[in-house]
Protein backbone atom coordinates (compact mmCIF):
# COMPACT_ATOMS: atom_id res chain seq x y z
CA UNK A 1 -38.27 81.70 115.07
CA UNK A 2 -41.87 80.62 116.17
CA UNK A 3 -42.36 78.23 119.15
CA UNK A 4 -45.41 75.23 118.91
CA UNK A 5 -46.16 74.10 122.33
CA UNK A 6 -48.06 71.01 122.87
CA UNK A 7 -49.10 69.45 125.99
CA UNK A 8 -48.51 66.25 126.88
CA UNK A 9 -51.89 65.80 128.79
CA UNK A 10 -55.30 66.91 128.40
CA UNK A 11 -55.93 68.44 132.00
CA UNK A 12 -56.06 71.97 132.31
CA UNK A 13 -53.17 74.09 132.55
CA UNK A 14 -52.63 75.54 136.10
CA UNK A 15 -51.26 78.93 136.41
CA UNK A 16 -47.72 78.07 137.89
CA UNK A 17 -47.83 76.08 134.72
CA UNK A 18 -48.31 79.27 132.52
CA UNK A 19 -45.83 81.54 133.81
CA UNK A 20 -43.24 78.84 134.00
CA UNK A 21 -44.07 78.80 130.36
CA UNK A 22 -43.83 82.30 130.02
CA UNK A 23 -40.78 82.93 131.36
CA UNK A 24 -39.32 80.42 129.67
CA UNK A 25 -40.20 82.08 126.64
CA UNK A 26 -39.01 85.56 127.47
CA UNK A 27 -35.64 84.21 128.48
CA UNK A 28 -35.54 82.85 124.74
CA UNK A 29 -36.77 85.73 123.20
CA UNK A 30 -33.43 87.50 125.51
CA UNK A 31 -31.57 85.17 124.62
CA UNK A 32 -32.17 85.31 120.70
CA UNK A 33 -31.35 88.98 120.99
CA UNK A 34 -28.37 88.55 122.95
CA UNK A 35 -26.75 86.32 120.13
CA UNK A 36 -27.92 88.54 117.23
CA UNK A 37 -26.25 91.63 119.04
CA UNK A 38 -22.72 89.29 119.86
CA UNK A 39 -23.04 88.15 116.11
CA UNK A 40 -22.65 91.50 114.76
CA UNK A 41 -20.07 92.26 116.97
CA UNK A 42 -17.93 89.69 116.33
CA UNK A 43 -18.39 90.12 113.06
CA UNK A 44 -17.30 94.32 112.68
CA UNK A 45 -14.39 93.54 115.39
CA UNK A 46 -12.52 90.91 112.68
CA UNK A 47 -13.71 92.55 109.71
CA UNK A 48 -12.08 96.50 111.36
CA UNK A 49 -9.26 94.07 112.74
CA UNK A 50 -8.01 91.69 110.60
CA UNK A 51 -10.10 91.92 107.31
CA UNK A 52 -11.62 89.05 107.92
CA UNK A 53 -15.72 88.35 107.52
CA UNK A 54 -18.12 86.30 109.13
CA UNK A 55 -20.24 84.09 106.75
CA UNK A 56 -22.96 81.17 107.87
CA UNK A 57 -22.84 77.71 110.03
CA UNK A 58 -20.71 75.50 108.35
CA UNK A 59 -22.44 72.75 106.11
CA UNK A 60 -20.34 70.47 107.22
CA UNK A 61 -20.44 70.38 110.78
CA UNK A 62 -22.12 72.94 111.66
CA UNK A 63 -20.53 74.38 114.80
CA UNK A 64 -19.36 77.15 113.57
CA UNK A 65 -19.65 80.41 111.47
CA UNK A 66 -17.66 80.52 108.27
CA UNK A 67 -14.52 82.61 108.17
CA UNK A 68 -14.08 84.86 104.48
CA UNK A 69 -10.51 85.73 104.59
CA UNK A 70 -8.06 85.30 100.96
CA UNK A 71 -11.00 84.30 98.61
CA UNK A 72 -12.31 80.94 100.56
CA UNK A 73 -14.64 80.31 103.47
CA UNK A 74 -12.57 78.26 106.14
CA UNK A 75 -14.31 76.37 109.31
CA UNK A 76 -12.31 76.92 112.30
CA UNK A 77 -13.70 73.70 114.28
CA UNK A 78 -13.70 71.05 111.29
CA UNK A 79 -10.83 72.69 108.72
CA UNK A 80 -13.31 72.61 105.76
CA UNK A 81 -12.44 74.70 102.95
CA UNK A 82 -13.93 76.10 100.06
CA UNK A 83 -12.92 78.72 97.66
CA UNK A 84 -14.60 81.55 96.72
């Protein structure tokens, strides 16, 4: 993912400024790697435990990962369900 900043003014950045910006992006950078690792985990733990696998967001709603289990993708927040 690539962040565009853009000021809102045209007066010089100060340096407090900059490293608030900084660190902001380093904790999303963290963070980013954080989810890919819990991803993958979540994703061997119920395929080695209950067969099940872990597909995309659903297009429906979109709040949550896809569960492949029996031949369909199933939401778990919105129901939706589509065969395979």
């Amino acid at each position: 993912m690539t962040l565009y900043y853009t000021e809102a003014s045209s007066e010089p950045e100060s340096d407090r400024e900059r490293e608030d910006r900084e660190a902001l992006r380093e904790q999303l950078e963290s963070v980013q790697v954080r989810l890919e690792q819990l991803e993958r985990t979540l994703s061997a733990v119920a395929n080695e435990t209950a067969g099940i696998r872990i597909a995309g967001p659903c297009t429906r709603c979109e709040r949550s990962l896809l569960i492949v289990r029996d031949n369909s993708f199933t939401c778990p927040t919105c129901q939706y369900r589509r065969s395979l």
